[in-house]
PDB file of N, CA and C in Angstrom:
ATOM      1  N   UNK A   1     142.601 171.286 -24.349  1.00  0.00           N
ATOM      2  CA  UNK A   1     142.699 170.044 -25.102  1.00  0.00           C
ATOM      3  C   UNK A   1     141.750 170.066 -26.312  1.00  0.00           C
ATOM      4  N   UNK A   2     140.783 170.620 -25.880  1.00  0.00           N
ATOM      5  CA  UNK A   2     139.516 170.885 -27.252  1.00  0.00           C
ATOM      6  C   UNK A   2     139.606 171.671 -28.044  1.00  0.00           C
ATOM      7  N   UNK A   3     140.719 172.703 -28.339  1.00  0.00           N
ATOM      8  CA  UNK A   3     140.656 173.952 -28.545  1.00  0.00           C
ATOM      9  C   UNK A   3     141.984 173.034 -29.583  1.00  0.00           C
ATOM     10  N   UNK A   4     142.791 172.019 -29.142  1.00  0.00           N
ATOM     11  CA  UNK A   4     144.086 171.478 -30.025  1.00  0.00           C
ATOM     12  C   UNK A   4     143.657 171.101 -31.095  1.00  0.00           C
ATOM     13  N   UNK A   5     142.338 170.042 -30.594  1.00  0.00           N
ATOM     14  CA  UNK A   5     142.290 168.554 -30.885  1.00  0.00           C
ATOM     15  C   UNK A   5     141.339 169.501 -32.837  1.00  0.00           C
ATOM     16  N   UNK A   6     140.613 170.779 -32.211  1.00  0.00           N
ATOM     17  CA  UNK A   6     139.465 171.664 -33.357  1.00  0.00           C
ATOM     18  C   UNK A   6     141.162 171.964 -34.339  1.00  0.00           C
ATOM     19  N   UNK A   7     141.868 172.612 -33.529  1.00  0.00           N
ATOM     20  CA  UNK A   7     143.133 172.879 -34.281  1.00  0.00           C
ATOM     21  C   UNK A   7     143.261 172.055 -35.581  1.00  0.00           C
ATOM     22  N   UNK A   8     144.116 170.619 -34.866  1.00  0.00           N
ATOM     23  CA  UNK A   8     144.351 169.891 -35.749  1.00  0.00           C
ATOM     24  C   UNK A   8     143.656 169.052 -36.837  1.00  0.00           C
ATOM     25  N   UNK A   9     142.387 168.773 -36.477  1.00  0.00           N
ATOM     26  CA  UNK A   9     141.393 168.690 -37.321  1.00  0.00           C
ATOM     27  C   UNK A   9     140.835 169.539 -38.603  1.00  0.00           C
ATOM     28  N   UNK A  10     141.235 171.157 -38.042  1.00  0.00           N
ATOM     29  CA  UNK A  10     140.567 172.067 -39.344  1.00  0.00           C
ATOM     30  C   UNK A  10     141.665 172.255 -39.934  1.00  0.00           C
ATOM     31  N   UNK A  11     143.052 172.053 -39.051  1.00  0.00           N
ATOM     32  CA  UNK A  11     144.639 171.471 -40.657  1.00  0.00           C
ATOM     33  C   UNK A  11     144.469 170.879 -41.465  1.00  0.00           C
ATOM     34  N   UNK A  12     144.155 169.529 -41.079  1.00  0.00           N
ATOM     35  CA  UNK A  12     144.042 168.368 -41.863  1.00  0.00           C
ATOM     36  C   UNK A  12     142.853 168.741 -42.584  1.00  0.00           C
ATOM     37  N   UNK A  13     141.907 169.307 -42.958  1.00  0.00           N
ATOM     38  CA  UNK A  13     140.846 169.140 -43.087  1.00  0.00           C
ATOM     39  C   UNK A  13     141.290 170.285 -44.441  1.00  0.00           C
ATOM     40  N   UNK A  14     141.963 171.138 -44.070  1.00  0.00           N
ATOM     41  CA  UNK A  14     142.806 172.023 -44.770  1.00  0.00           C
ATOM     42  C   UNK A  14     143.693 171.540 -46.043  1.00  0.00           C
ATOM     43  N   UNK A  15     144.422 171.185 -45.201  1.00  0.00           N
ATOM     44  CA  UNK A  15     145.233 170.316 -46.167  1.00  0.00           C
ATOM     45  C   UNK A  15     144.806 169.139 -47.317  1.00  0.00           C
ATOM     46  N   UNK A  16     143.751 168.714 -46.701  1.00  0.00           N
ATOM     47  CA  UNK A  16     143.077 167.421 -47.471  1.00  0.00           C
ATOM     48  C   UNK A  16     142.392 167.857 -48.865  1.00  0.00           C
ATOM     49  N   UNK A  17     141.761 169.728 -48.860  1.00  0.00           N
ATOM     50  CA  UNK A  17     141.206 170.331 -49.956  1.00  0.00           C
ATOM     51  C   UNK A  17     142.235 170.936 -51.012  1.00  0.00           C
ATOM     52  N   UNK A  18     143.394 170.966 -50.174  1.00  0.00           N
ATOM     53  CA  UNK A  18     144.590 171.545 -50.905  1.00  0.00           C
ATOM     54  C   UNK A  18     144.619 170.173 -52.209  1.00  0.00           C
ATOM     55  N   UNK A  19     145.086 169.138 -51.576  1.00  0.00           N
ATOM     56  CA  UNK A  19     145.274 167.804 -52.067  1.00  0.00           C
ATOM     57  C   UNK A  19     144.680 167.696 -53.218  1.00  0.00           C
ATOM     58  N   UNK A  20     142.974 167.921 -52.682  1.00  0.00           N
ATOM     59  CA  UNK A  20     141.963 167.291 -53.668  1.00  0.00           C
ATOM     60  C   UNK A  20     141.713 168.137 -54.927  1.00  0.00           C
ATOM     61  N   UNK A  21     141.945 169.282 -54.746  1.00  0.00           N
ATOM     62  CA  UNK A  21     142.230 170.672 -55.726  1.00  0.00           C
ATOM     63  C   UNK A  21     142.775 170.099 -57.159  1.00  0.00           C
ATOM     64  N   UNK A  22     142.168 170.378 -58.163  1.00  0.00           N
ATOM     65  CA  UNK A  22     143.022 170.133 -59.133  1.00  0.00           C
ATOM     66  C   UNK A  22     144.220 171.129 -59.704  1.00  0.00           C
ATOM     67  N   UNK A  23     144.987 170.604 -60.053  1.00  0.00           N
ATOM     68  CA  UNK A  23     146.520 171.350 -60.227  1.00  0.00           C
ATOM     69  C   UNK A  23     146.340 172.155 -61.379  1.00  0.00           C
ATOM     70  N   UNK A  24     147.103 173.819 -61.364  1.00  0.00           N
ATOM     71  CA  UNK A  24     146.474 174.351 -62.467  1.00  0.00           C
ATOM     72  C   UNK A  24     146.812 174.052 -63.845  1.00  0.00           C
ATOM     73  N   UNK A  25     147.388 172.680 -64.060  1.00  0.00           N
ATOM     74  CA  UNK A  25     147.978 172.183 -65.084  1.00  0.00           C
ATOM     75  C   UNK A  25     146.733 171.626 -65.401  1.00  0.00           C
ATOM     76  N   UNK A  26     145.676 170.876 -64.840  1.00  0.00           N
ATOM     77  CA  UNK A  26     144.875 170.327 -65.650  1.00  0.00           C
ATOM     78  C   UNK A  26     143.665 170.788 -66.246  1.00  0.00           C
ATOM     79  N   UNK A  27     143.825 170.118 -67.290  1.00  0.00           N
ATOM     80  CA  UNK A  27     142.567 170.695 -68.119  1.00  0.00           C
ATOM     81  C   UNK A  27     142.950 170.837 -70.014  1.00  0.00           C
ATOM     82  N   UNK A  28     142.085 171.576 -70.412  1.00  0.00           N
ATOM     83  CA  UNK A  28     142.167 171.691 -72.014  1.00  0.00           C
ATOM     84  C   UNK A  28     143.512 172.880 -72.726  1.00  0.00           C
ATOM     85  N   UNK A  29     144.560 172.601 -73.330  1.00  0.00           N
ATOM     86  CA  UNK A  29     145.561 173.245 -73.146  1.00  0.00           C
ATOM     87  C   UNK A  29     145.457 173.678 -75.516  1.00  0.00           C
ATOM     88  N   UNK A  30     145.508 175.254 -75.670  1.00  0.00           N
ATOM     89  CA  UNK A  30     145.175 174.737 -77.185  1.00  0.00           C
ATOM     90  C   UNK A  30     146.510 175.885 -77.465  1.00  0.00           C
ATOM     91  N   UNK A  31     146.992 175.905 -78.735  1.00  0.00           N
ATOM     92  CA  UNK A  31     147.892 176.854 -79.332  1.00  0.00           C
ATOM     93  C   UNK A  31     148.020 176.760 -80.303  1.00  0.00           C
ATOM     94  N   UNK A  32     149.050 177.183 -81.291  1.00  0.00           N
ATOM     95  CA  UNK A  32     149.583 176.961 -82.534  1.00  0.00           C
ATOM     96  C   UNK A  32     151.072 176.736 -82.848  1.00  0.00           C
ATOM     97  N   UNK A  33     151.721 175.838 -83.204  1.00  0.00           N
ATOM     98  CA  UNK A  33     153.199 175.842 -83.598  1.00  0.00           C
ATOM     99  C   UNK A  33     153.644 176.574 -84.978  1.00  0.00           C
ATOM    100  N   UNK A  34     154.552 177.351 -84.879  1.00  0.00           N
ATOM    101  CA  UNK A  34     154.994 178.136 -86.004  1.00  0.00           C
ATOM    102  C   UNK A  34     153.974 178.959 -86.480  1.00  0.00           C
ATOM    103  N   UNK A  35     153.385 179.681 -85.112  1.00  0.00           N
ATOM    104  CA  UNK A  35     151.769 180.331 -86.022  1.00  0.00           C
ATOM    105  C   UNK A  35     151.332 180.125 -86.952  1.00  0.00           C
ATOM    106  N   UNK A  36     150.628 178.605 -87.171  1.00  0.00           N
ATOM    107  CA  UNK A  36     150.188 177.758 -88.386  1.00  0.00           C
ATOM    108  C   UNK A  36     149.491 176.806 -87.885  1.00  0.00           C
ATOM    109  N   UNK A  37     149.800 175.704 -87.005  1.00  0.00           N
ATOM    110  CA  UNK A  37     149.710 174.311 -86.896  1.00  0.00           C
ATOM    111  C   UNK A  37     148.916 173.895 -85.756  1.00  0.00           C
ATOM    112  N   UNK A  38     147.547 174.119 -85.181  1.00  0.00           N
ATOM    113  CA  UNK A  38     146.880 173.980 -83.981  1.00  0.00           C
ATOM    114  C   UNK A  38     147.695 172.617 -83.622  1.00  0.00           C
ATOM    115  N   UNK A  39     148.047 172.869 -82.550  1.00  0.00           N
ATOM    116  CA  UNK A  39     147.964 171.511 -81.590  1.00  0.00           C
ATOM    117  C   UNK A  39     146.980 171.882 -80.076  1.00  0.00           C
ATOM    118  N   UNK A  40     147.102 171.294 -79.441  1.00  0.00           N
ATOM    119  CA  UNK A  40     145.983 170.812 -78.332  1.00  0.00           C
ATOM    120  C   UNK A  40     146.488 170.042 -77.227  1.00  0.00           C
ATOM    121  N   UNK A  41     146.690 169.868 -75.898  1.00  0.00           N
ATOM    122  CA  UNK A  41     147.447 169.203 -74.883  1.00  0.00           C
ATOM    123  C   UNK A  41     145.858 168.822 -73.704  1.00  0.00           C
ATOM    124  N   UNK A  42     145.043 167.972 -73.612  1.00  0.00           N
ATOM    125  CA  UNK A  42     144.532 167.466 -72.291  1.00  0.00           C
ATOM    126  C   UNK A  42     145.456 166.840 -71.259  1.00  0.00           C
ATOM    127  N   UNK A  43     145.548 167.624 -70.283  1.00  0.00           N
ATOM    128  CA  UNK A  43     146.519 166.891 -68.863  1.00  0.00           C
ATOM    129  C   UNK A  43     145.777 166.686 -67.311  1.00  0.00           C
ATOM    130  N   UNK A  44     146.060 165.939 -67.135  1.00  0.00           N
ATOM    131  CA  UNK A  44     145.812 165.722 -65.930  1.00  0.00           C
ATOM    132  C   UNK A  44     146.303 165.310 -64.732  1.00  0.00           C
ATOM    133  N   UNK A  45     146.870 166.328 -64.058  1.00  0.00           N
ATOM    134  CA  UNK A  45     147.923 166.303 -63.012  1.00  0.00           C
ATOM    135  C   UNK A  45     147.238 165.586 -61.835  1.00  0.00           C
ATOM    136  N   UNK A  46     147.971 165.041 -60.960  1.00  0.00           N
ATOM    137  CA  UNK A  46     147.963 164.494 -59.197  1.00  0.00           C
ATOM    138  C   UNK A  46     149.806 165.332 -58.843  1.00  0.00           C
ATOM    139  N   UNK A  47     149.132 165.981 -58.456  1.00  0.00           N
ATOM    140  CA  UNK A  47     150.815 166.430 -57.190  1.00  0.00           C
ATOM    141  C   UNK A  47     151.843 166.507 -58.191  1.00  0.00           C
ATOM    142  N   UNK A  48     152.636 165.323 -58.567  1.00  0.00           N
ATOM    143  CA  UNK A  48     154.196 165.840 -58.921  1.00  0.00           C
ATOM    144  C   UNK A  48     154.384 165.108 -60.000  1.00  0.00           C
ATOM    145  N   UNK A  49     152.988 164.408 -60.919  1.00  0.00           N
ATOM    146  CA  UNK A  49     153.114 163.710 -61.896  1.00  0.00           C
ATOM    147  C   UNK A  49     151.809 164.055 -62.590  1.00  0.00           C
ATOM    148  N   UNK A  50     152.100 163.649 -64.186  1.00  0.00           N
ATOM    149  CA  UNK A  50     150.489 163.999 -64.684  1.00  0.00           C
ATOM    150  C   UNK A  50     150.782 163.062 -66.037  1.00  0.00           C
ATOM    151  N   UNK A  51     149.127 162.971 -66.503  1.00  0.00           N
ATOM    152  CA  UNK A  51     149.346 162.158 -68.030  1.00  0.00           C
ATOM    153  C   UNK A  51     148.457 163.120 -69.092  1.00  0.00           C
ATOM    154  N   UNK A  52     148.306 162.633 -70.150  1.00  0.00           N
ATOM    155  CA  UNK A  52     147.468 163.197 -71.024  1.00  0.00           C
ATOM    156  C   UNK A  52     147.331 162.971 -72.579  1.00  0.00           C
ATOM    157  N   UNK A  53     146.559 163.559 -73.639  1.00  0.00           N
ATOM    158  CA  UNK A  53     146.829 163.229 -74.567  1.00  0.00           C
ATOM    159  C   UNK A  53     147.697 164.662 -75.668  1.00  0.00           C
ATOM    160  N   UNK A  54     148.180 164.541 -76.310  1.00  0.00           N
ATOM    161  CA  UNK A  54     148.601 165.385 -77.836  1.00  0.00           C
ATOM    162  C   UNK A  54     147.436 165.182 -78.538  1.00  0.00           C
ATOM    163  N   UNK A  55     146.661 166.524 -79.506  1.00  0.00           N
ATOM    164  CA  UNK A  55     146.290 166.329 -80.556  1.00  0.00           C
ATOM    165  C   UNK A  55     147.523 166.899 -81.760  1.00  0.00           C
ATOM    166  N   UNK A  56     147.414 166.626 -82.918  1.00  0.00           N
ATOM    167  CA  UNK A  56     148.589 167.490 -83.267  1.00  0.00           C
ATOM    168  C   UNK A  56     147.646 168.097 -84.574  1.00  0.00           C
ATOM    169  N   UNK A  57     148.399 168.642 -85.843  1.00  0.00           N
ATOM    170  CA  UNK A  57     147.556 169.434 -86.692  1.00  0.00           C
ATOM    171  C   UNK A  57     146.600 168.463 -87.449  1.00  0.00           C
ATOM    172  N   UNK A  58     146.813 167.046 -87.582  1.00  0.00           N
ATOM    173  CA  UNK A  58     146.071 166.129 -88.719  1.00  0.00           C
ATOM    174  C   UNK A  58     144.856 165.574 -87.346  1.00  0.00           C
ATOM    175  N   UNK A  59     144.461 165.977 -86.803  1.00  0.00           N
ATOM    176  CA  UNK A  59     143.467 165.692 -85.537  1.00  0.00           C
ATOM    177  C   UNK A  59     143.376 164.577 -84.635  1.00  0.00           C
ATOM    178  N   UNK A  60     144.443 163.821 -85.124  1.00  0.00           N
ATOM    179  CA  UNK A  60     144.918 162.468 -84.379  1.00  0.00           C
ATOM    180  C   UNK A  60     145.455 162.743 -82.691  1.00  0.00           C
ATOM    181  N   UNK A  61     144.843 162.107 -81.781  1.00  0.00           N
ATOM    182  CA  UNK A  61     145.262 162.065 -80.458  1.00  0.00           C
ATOM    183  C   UNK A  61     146.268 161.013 -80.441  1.00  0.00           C
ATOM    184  N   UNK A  62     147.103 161.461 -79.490  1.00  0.00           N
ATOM    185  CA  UNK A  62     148.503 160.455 -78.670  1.00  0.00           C
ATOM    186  C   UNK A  62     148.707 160.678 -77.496  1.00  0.00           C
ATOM    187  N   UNK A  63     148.814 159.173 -76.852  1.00  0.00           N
ATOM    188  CA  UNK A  63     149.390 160.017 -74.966  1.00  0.00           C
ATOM    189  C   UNK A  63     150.627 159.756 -75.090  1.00  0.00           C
ATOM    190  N   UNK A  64     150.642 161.213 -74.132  1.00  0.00           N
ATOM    191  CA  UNK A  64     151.929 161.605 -73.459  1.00  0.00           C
ATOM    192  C   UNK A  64     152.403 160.977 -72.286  1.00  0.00           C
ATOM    193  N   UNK A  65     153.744 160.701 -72.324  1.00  0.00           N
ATOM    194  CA  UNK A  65     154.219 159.654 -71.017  1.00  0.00           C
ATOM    195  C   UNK A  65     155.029 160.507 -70.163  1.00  0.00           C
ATOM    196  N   UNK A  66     155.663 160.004 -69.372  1.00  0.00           N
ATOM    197  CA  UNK A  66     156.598 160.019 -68.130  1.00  0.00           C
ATOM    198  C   UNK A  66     156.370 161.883 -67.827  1.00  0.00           C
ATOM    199  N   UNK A  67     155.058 162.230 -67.718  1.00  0.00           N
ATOM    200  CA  UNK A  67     155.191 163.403 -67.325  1.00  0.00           C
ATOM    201  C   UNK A  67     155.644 163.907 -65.664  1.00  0.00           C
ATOM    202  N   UNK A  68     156.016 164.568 -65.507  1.00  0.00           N
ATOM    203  CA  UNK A  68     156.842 165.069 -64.019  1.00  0.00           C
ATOM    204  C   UNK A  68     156.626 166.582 -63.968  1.00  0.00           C
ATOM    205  N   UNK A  69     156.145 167.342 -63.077  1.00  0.00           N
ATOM    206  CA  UNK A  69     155.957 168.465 -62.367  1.00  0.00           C
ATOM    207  C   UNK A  69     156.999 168.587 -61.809  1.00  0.00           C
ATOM    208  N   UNK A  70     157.359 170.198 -61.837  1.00  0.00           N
ATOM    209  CA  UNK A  70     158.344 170.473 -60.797  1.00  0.00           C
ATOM    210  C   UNK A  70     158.382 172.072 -60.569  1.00  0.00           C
ATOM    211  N   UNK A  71     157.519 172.101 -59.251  1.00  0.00           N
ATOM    212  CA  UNK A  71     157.150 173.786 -59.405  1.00  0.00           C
ATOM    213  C   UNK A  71     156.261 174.397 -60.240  1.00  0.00           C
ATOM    214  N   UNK A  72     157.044 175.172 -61.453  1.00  0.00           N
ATOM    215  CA  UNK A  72     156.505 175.506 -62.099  1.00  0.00           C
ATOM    216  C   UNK A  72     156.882 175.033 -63.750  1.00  0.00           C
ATOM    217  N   UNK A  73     157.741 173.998 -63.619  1.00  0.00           N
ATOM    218  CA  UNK A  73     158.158 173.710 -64.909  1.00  0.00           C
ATOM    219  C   UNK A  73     157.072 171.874 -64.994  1.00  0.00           C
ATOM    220  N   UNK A  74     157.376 171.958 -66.335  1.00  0.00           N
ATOM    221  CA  UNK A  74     157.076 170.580 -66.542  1.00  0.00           C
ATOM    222  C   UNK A  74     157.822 170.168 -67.470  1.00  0.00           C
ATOM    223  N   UNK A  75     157.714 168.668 -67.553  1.00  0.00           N
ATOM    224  CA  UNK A  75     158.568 167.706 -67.972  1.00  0.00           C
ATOM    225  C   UNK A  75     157.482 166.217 -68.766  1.00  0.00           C
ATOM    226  N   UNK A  76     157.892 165.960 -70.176  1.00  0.00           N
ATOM    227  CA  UNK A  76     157.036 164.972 -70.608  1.00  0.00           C
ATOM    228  C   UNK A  76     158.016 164.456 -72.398  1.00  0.00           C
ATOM    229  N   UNK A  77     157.187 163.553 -73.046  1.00  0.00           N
ATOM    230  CA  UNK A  77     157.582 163.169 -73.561  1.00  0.00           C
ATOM    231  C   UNK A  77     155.990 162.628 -74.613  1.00  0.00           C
ATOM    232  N   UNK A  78     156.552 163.205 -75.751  1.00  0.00           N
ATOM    233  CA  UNK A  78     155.377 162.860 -76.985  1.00  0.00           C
ATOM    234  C   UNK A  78     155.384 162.407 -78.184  1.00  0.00           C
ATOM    235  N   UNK A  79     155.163 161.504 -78.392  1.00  0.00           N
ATOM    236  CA  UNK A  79     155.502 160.483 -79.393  1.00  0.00           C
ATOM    237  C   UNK A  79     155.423 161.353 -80.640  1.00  0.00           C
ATOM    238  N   UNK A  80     156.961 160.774 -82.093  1.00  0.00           N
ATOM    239  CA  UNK A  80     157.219 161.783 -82.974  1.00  0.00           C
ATOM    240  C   UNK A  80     155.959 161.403 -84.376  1.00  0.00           C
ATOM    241  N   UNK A  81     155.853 162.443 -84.755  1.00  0.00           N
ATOM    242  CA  UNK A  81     154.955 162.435 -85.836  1.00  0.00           C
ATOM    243  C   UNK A  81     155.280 161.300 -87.369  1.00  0.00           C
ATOM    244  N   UNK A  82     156.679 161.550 -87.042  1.00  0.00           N
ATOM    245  CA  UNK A  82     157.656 160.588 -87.701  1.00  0.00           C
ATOM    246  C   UNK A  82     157.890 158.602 -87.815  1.00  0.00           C
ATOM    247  N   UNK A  83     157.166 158.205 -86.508  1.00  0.00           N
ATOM    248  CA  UNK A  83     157.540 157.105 -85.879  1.00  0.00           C
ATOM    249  C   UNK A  83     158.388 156.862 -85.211  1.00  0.00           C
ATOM    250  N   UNK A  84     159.381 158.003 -84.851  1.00  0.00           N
ATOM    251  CA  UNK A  84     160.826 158.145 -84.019  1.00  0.00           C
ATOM    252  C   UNK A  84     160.708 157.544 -82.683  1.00  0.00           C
ATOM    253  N   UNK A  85     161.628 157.818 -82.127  1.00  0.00           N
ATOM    254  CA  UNK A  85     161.351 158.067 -80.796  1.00  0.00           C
ATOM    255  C   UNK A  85     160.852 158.826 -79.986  1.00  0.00           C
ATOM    256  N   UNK A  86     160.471 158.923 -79.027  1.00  0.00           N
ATOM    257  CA  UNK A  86     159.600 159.903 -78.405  1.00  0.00           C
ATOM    258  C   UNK A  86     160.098 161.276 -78.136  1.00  0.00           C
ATOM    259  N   UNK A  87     159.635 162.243 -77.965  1.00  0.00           N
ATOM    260  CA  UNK A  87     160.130 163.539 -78.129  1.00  0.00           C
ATOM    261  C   UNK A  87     159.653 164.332 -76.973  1.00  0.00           C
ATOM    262  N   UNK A  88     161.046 164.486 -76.041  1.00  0.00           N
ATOM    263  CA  UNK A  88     161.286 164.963 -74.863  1.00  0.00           C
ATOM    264  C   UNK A  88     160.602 166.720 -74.949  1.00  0.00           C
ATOM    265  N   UNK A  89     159.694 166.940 -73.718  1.00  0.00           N
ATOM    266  CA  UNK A  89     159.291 168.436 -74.196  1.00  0.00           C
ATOM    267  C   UNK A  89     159.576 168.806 -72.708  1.00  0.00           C
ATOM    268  N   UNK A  90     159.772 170.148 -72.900  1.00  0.00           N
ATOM    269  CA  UNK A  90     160.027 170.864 -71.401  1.00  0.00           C
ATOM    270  C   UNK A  90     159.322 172.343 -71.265  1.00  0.00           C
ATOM    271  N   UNK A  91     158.504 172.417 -70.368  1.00  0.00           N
ATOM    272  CA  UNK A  91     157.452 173.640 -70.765  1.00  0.00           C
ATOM    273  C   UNK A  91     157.508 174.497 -69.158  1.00  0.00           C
ATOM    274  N   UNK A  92     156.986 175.748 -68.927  1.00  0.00           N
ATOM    275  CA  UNK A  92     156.930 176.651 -67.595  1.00  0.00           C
ATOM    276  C   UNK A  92     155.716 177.021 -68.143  1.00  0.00           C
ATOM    277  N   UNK A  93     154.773 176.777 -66.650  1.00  0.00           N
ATOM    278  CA  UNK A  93     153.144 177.297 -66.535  1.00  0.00           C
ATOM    279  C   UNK A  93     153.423 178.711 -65.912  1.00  0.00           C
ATOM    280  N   UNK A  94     153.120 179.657 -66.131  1.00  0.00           N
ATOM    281  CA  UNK A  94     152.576 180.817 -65.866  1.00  0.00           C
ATOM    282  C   UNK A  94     151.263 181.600 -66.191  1.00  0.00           C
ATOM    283  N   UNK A  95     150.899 181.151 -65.219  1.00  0.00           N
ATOM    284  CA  UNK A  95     148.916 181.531 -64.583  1.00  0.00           C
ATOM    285  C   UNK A  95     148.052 181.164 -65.638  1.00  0.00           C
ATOM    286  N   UNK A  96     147.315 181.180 -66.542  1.00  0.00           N
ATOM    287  CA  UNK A  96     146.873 180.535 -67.704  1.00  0.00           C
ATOM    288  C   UNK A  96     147.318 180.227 -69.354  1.00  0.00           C
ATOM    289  N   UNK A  97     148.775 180.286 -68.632  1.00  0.00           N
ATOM    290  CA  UNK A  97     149.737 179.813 -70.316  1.00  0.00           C
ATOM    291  C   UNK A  97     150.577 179.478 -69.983  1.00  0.00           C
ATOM    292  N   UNK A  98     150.878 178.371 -71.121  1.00  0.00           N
ATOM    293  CA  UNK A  98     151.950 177.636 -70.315  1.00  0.00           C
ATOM    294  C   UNK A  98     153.051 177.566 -71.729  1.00  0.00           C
ATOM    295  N   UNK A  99     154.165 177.675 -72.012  1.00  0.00           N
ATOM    296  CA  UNK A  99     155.127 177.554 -73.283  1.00  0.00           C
ATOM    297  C   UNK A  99     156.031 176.500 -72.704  1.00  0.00           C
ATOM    298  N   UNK A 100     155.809 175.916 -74.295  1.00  0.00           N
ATOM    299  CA  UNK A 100     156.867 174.421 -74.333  1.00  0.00           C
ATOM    300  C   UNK A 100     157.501 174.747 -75.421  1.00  0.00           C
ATOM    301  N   UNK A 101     158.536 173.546 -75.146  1.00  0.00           N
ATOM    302  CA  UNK A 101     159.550 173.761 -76.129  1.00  0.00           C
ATOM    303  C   UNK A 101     160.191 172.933 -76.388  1.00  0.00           C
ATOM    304  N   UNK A 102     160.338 172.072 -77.817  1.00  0.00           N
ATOM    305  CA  UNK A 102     161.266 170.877 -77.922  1.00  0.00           C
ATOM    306  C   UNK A 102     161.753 170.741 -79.627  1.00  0.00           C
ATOM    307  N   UNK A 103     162.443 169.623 -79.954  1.00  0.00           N
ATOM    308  CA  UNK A 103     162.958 169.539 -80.904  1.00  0.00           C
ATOM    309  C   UNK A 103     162.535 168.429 -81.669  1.00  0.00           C
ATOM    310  N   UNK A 104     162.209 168.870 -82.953  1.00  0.00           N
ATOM    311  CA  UNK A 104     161.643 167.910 -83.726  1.00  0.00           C
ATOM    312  C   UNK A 104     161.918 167.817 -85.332  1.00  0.00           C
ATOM    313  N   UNK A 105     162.906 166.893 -85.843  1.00  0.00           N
ATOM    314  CA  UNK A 105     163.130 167.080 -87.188  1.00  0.00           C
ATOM    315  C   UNK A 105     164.166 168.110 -87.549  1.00  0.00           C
ATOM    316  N   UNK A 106     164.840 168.061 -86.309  1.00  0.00           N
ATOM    317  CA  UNK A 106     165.721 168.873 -86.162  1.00  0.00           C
ATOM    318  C   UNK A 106     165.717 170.473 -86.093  1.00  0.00           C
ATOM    319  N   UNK A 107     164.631 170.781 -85.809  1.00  0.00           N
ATOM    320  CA  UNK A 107     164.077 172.179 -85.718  1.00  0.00           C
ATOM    321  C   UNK A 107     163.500 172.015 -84.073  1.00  0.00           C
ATOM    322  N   UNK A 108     164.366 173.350 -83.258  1.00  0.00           N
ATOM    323  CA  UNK A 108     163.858 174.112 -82.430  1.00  0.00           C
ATOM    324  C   UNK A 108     162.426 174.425 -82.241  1.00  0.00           C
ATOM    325  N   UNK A 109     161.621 174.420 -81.651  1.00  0.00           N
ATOM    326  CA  UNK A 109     159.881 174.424 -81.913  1.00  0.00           C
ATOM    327  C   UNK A 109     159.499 174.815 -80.290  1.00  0.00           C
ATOM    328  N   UNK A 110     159.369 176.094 -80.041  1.00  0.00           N
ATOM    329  CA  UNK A 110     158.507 176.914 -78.989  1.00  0.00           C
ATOM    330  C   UNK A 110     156.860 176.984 -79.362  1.00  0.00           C
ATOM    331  N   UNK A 111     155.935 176.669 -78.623  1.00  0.00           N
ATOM    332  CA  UNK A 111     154.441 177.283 -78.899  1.00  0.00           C
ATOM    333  C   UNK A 111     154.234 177.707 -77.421  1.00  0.00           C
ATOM    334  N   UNK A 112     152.917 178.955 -77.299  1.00  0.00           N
ATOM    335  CA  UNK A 112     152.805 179.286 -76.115  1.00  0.00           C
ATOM    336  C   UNK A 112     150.808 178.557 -76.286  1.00  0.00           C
ATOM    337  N   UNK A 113     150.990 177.646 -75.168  1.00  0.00           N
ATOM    338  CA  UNK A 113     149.336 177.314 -74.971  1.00  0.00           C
ATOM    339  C   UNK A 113     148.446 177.795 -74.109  1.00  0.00           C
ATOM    340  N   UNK A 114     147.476 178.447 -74.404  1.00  0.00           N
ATOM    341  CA  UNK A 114     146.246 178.712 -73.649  1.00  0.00           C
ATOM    342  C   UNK A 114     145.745 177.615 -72.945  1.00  0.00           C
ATOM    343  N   UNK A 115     144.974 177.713 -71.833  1.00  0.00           N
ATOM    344  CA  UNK A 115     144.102 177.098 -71.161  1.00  0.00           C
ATOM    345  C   UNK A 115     142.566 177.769 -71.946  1.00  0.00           C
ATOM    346  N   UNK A 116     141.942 176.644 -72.077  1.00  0.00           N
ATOM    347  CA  UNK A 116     140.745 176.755 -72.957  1.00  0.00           C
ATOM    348  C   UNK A 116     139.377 175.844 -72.448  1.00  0.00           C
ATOM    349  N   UNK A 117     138.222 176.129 -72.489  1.00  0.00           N
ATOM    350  CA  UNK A 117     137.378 174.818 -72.611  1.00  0.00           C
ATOM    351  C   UNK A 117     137.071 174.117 -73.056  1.00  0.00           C
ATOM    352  N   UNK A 118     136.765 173.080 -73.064  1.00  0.00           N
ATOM    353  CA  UNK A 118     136.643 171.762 -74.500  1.00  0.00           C
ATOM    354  C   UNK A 118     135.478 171.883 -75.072  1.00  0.00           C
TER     355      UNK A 118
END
């Protein structure tokens, strides 16, 4: 019975650090669009959702909304430089870079971002 009870305790106990772990999405995200244009992504994930801000090339911050995790892709939306509507982005993290990709002004627009320190 003592031998269960240590069991289930060092699961949970397991599981609870998994939880508390931050997701490797968060943190300081930097690149360049059209090898020219620094932009900059701060995110901060919980599990299967995250928020954050855009810097873009004129050094102005914006948050990013309705972000969604999924695996290894992500999903968000960043307000247009334009005053438009918001501008749907869809990106895949792979181990400390992550490439997004969306449309803006009618141009196709890939950047690949580093994970960086602030």
């Amino acid at each position: 019975m003592l031998k269960k009870t240590l069991i289930l305790v060092a699961m949970v106990l397991l599981l609870t650090a998994f939880r508390l772990a931050d997701s490797p999405l968060t943190g300081h995200w930097t690149g360049k669009i059209m090898d020219q244009y620094d932009i900059a992504y701060d995110f901060k994930a919980d599990s299967t959702t995250f928020t954050g801000t855009v810097t873009g090339p004129d050094g102005n911050s914006s948050p990013i909304s309705n972000g969604v995790i999924k695996v290894d892709s992500i999903f968000f939306k960043m307000p247009s430089q334009t005053g438009g509507d918001a501008i749907p982005v869809k990106g895949k993290l792979k181990a400390d870079m992550l490439s997004i990709a969306f449309t803006a002004q009618g141009f196709d627009i890939t950047c690949d971002l580093k994970k960086t320190v602030k």
